[in-house]
N, C-alpha and C. Protein backbone atom coordinates (compact mmCIF):
# COMPACT_ATOMS: atom_id res chain seq x y z
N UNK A 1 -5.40 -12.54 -16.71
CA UNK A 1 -4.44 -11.54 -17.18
C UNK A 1 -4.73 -10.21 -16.50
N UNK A 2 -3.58 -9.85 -16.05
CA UNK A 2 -4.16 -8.21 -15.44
C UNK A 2 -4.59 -7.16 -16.18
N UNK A 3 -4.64 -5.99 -16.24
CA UNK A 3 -4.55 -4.91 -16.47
C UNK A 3 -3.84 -4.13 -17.38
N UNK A 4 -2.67 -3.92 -16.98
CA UNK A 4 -1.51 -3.57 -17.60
C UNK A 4 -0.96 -4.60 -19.10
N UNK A 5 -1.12 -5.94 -18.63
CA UNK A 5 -1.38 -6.83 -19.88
C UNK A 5 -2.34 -6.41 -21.07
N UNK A 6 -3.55 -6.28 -20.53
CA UNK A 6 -4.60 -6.24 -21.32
C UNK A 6 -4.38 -5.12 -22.09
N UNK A 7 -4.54 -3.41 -21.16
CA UNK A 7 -3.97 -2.35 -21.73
C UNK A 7 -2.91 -2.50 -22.94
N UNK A 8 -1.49 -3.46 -22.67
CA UNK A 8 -0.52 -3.35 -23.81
C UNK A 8 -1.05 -4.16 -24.79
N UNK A 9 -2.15 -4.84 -24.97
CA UNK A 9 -2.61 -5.59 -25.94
C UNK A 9 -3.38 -5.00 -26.84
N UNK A 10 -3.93 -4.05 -26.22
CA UNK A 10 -4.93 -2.84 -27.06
C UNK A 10 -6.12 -3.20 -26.58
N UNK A 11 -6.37 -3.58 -25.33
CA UNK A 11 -8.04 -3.96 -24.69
C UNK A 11 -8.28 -3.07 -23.72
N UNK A 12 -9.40 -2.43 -24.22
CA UNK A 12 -10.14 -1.86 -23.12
C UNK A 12 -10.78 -2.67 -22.07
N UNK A 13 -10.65 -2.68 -20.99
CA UNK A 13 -11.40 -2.96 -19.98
C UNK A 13 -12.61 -2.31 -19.16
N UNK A 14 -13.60 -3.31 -18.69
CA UNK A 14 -14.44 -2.36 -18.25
C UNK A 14 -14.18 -1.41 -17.15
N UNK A 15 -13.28 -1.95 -16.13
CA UNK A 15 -12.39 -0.62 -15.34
C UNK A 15 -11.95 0.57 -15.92
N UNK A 16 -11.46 0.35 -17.27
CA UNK A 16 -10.87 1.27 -18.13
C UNK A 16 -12.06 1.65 -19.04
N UNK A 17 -12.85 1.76 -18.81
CA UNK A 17 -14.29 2.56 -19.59
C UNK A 17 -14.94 2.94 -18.13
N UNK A 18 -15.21 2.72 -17.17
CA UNK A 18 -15.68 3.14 -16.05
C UNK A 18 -14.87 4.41 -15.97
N UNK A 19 -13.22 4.51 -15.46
CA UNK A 19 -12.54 5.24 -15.10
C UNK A 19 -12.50 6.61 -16.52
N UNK A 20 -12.76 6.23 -17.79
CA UNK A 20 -12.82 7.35 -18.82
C UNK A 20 -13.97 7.95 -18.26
N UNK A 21 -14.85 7.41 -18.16
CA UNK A 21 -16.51 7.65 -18.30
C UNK A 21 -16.46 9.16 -16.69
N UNK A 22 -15.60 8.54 -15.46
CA UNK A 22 -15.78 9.01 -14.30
C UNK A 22 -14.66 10.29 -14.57
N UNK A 23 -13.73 10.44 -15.89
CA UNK A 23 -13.14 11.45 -15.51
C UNK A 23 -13.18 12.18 -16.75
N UNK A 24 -14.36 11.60 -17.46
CA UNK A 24 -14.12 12.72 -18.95
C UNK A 24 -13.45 12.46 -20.05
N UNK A 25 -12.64 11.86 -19.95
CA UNK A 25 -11.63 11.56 -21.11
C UNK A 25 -11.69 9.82 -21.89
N UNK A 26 -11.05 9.71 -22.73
CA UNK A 26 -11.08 9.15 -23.83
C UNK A 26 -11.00 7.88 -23.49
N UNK A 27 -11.50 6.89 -23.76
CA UNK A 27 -11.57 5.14 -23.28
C UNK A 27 -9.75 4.63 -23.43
N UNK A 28 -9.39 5.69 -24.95
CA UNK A 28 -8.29 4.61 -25.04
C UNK A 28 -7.04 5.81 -24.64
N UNK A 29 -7.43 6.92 -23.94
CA UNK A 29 -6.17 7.63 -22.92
C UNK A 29 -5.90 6.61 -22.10
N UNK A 30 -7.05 6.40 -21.15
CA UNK A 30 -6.93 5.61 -20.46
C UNK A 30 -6.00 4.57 -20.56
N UNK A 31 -6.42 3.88 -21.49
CA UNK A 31 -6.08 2.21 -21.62
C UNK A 31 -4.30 2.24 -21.69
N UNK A 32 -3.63 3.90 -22.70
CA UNK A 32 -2.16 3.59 -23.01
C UNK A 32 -2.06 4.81 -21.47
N UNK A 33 -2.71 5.26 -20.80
CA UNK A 33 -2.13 5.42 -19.46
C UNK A 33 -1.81 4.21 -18.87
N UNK A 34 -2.39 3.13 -18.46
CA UNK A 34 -2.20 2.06 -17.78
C UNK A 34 -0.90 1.55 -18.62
N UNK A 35 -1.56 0.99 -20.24
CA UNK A 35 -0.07 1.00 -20.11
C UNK A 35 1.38 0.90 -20.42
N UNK A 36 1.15 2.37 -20.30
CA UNK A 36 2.59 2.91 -20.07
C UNK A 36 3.04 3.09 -18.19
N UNK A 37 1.99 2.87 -17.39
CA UNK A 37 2.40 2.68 -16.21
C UNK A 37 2.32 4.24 -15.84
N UNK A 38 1.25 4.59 -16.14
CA UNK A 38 1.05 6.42 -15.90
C UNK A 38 -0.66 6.60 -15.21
N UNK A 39 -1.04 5.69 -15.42
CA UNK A 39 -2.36 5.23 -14.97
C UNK A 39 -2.59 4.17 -13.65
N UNK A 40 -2.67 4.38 -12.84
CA UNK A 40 -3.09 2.87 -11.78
C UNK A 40 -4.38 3.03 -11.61
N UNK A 41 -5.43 1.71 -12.19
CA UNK A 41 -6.76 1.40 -11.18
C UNK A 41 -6.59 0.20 -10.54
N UNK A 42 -6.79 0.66 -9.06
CA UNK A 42 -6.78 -0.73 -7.86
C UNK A 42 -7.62 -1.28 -8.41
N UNK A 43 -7.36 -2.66 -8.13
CA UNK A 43 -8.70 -3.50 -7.80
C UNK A 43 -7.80 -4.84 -7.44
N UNK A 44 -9.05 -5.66 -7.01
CA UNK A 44 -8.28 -6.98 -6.39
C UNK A 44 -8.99 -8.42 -7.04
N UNK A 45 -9.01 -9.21 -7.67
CA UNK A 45 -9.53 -10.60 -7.48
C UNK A 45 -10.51 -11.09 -6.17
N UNK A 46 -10.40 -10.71 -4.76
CA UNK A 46 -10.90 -11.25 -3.72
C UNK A 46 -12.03 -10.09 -3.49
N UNK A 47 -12.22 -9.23 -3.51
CA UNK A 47 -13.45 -8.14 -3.97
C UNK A 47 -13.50 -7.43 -4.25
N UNK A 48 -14.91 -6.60 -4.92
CA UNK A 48 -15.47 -5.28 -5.40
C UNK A 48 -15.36 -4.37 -5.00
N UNK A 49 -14.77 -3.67 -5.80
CA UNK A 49 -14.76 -2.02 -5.32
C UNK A 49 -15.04 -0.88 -6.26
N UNK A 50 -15.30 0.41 -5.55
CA UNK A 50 -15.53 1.71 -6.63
C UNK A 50 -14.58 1.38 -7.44
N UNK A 51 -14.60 1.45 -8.85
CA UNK A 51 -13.14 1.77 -9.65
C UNK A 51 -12.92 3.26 -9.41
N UNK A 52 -11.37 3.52 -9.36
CA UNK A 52 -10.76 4.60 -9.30
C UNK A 52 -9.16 4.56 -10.13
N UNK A 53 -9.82 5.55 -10.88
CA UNK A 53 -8.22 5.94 -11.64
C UNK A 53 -7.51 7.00 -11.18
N UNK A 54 -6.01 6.45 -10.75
CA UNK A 54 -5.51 7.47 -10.37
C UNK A 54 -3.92 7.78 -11.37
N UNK A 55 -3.52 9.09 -11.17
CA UNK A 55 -2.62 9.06 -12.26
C UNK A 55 -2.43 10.27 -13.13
N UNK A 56 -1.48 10.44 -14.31
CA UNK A 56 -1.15 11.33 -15.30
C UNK A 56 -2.58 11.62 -16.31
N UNK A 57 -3.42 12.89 -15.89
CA UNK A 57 -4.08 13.57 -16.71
C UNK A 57 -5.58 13.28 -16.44
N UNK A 58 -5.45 12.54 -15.10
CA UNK A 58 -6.91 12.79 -14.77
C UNK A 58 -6.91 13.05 -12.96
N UNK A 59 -8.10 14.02 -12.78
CA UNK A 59 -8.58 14.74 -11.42
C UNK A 59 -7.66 14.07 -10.26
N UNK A 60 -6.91 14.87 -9.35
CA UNK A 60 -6.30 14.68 -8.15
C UNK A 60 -7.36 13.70 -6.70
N UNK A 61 -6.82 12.47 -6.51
CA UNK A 61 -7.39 11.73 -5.76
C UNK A 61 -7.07 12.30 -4.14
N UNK A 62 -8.21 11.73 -4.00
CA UNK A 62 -7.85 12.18 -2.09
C UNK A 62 -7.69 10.21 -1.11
N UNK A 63 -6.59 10.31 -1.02
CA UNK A 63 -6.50 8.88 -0.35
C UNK A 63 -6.53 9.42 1.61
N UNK A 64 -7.48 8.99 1.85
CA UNK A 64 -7.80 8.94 3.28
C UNK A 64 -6.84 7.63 4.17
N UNK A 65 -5.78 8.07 5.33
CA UNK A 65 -5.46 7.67 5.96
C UNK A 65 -6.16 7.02 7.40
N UNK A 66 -6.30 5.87 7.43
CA UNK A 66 -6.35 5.79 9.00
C UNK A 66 -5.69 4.25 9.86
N UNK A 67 -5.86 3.66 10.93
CA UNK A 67 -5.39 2.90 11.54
C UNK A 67 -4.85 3.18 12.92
N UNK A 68 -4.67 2.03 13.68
CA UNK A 68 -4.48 1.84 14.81
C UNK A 68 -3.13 2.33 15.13
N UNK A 69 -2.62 2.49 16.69
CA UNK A 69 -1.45 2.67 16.82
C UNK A 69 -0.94 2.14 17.90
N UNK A 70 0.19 1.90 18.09
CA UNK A 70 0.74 1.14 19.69
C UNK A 70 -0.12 1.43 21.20
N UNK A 71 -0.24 2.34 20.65
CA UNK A 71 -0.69 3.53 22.12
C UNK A 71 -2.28 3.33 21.90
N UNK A 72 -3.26 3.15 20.79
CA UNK A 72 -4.27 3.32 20.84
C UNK A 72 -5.31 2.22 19.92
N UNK A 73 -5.09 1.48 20.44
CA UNK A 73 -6.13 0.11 19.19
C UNK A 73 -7.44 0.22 19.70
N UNK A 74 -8.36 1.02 19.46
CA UNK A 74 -10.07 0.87 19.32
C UNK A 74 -10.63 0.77 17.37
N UNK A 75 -10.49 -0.61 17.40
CA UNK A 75 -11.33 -1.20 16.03
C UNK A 75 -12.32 0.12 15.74
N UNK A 76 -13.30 0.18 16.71
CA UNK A 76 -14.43 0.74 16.25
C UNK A 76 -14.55 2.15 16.04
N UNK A 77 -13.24 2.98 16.24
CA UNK A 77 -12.97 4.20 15.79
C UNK A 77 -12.49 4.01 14.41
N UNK A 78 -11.67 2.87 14.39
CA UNK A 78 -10.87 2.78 12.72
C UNK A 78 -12.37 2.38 11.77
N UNK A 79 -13.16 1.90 12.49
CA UNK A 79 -14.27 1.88 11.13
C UNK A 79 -15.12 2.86 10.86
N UNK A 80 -15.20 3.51 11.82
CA UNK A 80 -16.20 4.93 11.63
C UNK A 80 -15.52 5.71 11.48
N UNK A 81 -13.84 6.14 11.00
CA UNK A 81 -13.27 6.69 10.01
C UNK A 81 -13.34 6.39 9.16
N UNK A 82 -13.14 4.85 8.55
CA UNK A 82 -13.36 4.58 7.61
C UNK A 82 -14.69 4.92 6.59
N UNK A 83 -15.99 4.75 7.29
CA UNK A 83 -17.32 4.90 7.29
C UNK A 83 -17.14 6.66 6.93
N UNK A 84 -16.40 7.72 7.57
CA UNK A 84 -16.60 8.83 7.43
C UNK A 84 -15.92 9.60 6.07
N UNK A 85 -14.74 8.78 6.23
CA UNK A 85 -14.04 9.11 5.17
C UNK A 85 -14.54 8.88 3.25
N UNK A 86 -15.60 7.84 3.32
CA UNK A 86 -16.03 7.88 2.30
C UNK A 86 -17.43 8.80 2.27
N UNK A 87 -18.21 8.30 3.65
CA UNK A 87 -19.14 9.86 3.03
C UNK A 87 -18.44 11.16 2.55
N UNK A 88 -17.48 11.25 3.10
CA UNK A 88 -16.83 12.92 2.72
C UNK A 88 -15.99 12.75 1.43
N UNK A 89 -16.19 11.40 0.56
CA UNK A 89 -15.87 11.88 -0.67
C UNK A 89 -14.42 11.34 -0.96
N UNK A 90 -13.85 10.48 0.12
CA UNK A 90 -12.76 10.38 -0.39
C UNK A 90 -12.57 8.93 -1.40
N UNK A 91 -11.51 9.24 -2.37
CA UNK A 91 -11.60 8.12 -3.17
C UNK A 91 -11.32 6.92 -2.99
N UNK A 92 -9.80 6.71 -1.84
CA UNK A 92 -9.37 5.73 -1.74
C UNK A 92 -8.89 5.81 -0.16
N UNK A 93 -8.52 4.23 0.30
CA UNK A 93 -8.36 3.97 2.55
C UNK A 93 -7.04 3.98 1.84
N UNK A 94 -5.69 4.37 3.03
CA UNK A 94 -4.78 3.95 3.37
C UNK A 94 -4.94 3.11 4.94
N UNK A 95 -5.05 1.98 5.34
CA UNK A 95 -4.62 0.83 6.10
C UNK A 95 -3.58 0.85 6.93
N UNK A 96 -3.18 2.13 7.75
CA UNK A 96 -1.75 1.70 8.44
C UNK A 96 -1.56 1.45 9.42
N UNK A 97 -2.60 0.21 9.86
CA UNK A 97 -2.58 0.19 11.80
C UNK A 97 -1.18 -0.56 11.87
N UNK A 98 -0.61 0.45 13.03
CA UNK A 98 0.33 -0.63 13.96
C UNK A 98 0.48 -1.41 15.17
N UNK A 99 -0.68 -1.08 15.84
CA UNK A 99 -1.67 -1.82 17.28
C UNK A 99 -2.43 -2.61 16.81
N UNK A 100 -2.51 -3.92 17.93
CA UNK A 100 -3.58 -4.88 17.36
C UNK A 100 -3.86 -6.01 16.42
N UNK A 101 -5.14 -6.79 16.09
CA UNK A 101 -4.80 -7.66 15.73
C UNK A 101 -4.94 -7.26 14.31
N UNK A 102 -3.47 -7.15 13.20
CA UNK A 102 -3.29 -6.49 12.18
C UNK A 102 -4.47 -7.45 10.79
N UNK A 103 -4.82 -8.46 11.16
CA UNK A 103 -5.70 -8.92 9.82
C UNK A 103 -7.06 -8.86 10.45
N UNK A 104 -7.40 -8.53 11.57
CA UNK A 104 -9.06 -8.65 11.87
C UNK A 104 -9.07 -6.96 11.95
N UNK A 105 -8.50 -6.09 11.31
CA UNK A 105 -8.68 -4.81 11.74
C UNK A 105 -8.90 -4.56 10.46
N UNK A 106 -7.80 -4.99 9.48
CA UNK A 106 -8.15 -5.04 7.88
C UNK A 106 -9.10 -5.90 7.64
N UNK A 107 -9.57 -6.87 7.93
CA UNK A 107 -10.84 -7.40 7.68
C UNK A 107 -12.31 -6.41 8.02
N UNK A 108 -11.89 -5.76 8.73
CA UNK A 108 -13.42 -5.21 9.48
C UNK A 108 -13.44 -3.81 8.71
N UNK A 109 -12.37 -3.49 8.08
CA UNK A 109 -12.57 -2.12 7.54
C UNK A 109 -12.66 -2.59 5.81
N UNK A 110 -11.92 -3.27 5.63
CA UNK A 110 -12.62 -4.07 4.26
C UNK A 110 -13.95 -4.08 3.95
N UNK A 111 -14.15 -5.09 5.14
CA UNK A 111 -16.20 -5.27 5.27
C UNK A 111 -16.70 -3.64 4.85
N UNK A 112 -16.68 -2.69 5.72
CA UNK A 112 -17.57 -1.59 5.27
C UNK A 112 -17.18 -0.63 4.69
N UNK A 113 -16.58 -0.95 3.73
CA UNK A 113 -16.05 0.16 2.46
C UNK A 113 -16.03 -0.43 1.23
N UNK A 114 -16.34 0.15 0.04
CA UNK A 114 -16.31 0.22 -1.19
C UNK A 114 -15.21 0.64 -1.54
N UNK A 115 -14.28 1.34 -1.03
CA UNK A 115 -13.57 2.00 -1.79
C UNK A 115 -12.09 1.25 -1.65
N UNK A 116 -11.39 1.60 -2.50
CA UNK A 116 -10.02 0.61 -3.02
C UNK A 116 -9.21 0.69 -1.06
N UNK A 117 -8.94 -0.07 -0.85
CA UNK A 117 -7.90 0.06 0.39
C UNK A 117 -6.41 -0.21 0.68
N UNK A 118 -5.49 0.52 0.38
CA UNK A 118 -4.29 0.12 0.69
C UNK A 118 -3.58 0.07 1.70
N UNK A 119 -2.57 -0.95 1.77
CA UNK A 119 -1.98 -1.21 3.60
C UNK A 119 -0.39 -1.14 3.00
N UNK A 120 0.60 -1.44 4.10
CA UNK A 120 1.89 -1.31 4.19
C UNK A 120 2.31 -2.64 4.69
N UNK A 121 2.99 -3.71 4.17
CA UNK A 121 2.98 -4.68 4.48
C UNK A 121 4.47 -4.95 5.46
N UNK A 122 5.19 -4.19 4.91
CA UNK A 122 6.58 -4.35 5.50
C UNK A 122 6.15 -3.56 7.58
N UNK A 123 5.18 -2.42 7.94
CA UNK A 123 5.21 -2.12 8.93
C UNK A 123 4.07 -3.93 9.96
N UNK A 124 3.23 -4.22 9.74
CA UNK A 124 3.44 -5.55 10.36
C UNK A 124 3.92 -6.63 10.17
N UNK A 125 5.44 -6.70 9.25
CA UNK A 125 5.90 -7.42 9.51
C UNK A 125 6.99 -7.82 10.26
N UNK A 126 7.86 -5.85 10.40
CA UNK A 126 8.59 -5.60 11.74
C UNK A 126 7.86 -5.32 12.91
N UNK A 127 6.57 -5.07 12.88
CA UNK A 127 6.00 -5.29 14.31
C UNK A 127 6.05 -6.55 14.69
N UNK A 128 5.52 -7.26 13.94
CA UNK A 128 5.62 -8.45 14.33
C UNK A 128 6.58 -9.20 14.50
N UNK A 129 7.86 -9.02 14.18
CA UNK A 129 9.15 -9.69 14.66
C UNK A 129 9.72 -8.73 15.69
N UNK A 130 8.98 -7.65 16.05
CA UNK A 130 9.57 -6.84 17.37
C UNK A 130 8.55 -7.67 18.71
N UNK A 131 7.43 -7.94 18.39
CA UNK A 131 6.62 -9.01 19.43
C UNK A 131 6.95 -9.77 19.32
N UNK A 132 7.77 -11.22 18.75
CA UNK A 132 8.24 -12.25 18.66
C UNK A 132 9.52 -12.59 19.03
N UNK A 133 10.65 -11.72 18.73
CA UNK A 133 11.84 -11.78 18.77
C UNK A 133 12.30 -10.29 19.30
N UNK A 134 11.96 -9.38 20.16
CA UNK A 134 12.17 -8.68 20.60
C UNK A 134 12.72 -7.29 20.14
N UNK A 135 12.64 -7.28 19.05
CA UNK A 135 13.33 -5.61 18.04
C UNK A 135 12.82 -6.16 16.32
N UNK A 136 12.84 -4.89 15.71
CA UNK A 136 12.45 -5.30 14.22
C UNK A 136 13.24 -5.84 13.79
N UNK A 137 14.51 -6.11 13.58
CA UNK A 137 16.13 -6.11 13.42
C UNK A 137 15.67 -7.58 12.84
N UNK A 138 15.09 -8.47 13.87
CA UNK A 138 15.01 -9.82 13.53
C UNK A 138 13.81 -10.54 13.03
N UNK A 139 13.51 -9.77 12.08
CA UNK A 139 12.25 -9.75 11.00
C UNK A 139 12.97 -11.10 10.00
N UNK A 140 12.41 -12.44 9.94
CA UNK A 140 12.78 -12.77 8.96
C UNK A 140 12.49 -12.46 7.63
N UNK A 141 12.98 -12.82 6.38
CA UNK A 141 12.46 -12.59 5.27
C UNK A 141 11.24 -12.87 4.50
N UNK A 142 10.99 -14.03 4.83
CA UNK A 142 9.98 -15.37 4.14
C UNK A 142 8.75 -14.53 4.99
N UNK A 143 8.51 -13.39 6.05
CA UNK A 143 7.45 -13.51 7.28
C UNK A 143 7.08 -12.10 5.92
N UNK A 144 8.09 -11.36 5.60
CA UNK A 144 7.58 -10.30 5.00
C UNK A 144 6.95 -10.63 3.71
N UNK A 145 7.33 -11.53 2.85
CA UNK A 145 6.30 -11.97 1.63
C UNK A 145 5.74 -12.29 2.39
N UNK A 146 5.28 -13.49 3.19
CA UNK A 146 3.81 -14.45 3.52
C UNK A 146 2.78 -13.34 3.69
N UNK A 147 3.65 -12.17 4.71
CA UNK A 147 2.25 -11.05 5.47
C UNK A 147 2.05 -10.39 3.94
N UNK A 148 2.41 -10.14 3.06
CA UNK A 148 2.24 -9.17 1.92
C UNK A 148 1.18 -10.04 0.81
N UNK A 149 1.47 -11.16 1.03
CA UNK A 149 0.45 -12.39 0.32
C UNK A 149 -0.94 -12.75 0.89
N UNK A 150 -0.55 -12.48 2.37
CA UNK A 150 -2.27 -12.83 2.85
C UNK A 150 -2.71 -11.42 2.70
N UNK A 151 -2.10 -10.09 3.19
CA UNK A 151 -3.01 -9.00 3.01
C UNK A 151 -3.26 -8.85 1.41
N UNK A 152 -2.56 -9.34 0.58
CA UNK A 152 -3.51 -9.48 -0.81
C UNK A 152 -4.43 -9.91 -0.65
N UNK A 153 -4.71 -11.07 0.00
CA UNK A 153 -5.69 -12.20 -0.09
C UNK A 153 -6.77 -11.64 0.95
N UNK A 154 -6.96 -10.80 1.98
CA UNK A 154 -7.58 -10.60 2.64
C UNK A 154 -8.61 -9.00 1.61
N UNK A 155 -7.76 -8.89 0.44
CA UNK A 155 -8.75 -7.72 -0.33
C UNK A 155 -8.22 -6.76 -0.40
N UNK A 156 -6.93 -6.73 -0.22
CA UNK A 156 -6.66 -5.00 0.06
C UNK A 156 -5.88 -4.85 -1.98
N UNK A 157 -6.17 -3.17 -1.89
CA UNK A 157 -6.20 -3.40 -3.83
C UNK A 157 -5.09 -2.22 -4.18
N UNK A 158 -4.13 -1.72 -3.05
CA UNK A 158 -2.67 -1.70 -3.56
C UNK A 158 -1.84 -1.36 -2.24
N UNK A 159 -0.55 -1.49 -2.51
CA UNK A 159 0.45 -1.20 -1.02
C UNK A 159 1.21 -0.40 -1.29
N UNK A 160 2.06 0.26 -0.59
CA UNK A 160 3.30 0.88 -0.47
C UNK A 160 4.38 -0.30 0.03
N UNK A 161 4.91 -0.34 -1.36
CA UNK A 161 6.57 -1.32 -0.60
C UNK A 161 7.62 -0.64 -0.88
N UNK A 162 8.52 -0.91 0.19
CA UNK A 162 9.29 -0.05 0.48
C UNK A 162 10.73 -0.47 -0.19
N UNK A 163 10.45 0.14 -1.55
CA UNK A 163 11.80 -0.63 -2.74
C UNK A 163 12.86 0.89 -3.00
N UNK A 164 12.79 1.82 -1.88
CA UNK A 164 13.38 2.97 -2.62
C UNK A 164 14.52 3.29 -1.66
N UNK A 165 14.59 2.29 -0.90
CA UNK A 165 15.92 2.48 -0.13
C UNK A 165 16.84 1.12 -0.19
N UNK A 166 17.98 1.43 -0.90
CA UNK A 166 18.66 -0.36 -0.62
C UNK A 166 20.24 0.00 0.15
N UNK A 167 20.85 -1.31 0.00
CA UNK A 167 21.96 -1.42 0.92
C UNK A 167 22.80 -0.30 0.21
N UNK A 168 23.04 -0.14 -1.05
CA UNK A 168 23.65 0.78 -1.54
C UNK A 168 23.82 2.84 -1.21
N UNK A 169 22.20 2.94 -1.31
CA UNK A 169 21.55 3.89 -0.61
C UNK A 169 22.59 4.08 0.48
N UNK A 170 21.97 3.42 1.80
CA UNK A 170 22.03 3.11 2.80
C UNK A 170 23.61 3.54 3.24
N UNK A 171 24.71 3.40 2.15
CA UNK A 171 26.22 2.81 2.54
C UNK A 171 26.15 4.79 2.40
N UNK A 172 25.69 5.14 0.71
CA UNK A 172 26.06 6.19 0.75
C UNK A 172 26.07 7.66 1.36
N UNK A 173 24.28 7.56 1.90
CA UNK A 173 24.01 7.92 3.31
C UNK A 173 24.78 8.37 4.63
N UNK A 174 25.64 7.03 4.68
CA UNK A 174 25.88 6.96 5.91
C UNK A 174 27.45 7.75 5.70
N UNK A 175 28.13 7.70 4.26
CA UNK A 175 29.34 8.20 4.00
C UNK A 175 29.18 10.24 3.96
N UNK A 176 28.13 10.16 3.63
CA UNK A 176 27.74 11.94 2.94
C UNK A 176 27.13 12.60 4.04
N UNK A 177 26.70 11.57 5.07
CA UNK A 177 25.81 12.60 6.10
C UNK A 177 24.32 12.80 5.60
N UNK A 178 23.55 13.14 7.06
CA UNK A 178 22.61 13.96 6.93
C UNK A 178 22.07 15.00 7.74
N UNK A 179 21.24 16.12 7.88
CA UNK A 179 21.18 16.84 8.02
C UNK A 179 20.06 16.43 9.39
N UNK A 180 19.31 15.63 8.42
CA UNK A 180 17.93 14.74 9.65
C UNK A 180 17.95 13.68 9.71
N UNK A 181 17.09 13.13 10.15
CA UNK A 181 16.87 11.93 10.55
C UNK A 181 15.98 10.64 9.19
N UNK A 182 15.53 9.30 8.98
CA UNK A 182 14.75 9.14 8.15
C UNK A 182 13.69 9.70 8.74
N UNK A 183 12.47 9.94 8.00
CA UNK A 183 11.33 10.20 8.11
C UNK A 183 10.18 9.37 7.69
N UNK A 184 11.02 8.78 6.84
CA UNK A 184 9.50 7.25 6.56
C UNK A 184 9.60 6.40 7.74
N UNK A 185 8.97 6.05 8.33
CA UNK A 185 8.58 5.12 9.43
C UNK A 185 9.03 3.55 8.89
N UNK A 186 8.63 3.03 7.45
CA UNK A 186 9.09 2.00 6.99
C UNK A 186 10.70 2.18 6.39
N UNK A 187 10.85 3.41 6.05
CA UNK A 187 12.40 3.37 5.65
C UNK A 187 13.30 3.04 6.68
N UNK A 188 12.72 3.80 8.13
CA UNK A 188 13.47 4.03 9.00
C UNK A 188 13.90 2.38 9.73
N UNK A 189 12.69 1.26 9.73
CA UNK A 189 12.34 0.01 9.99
C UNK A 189 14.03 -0.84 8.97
N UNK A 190 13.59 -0.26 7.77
CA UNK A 190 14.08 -1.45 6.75
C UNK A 190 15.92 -0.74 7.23
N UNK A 191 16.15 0.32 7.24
CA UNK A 191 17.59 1.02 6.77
C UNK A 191 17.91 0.25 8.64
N UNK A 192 17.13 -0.06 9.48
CA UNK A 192 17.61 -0.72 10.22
C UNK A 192 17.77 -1.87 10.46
N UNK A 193 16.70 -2.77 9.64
CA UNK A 193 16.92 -4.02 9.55
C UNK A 193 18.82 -4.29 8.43
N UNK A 194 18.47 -3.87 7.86
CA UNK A 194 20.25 -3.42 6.21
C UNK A 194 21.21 -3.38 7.59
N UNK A 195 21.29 -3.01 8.39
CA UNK A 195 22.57 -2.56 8.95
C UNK A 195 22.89 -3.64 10.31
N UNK A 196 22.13 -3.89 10.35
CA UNK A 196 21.89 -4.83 11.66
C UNK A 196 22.25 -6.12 11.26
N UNK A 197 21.68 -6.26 10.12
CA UNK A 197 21.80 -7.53 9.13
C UNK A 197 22.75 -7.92 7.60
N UNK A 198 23.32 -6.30 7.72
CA UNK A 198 24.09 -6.72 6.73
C UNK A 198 23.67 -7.03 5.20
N UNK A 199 22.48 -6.97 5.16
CA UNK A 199 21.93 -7.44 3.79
C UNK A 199 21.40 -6.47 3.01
N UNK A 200 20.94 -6.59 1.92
CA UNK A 200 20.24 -5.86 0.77
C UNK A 200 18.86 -6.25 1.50
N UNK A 201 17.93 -5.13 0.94
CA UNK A 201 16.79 -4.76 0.86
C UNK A 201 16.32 -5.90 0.08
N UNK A 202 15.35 -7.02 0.96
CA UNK A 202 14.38 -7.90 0.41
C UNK A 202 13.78 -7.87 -0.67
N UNK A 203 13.18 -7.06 -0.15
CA UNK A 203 12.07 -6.05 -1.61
C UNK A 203 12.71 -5.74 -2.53
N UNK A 204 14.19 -5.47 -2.56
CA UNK A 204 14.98 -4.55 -3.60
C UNK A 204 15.69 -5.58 -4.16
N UNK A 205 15.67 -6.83 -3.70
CA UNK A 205 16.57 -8.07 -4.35
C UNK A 205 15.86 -8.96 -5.06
């Protein structure tokens, strides 16, 4: 049972006594933060990590970014950020390589961190149908769960999915104008896969 289960049952967990204990406050704030869905602590089934609560009414987290990029895949810089980023205190990895081999890069930064790591599952899965089939456009569907299921399975203990743009969005957008351009890198991926393809947002269906 997860978390959020347990929380609505009236159980404290030991995540949820760690995370009171690390921020001062009350075992069972905690527990009806989680849940009411005002509270998130990562963690994963496949391994250990610092607990960290992040959320409504306790201390501002610092999530450290790093990863590879088209232009620049050296593994061994992404781990000695990684490596640096927690000496300096930060609480939690963001995972966003887009160069390279995308599960031995999350594997190797997994290995030397404690701390919760989150990735973006939807950006290798249009990379990867832009190396396969020549543009993101032709991303199948089934490729974006499978990659979002093994990077569970490979340890990573939360993602950004990209559920905040759908075909609807998208129509009205395109009727009202804009001023700029997208700016999410995954919005910009998906609002092109919607148009190319005609379909609703995977994630959003």
């Amino acid at each position: 049972m997860g978390l959020i289960e347990d929380a609505k049952r009236g159980v404290i967990t030991e995540e949820m006594r760690i995370v009171a204990a690390a921020e001062g406050v009350a075992e069972d704030f905690v527990r009806r933060g989680v849940a009411g869905a005002h509270i998130a602590i990562p963690i994963s089934p496949y391994r250990e990590v610092k607990i960290c609560g992040i959320g409504e009414g306790l201390r501002t987290k610092v999530n450290a970014s790093i990863g590879t990029s088209s232009d620049i895949v050296d593994v061994d810089m992404e781990i000695e950020k990684a490596r640096q980023a927690e000496r300096a205190g930060a609480d939690t990895l963001m995972e966003l390589s887009t160069g390279g081999d995308f599960a031995e890069i999350r594997r190797r930064v997994i290995d030397v961190t404690t701390l919760s790591v989150g990735s973006v599952p939807l950006y290798q899965a249009f990379i990867e149908a832009a190396r396969k089939h020549g543009a993101v456009v032709h991303m199948e569907e089934d490729d974006l769960f499978r990659i979002t299921a093994e990077q569970a399975k490979l340890g990573t203990n939360f993602m950004a999915i990209h559920t905040g743009i759908n075909y609807e969005t998208m129509k009205r957008l395109q009727n009202q104008g804009r001023h700029g351009g997208l700016v999410s890198r995954g919005g910009a991926f998906m609002t092109a896969w919607m148009l190319h393809n005609e379909k609703e947002n995977p994630l959003y269906s």
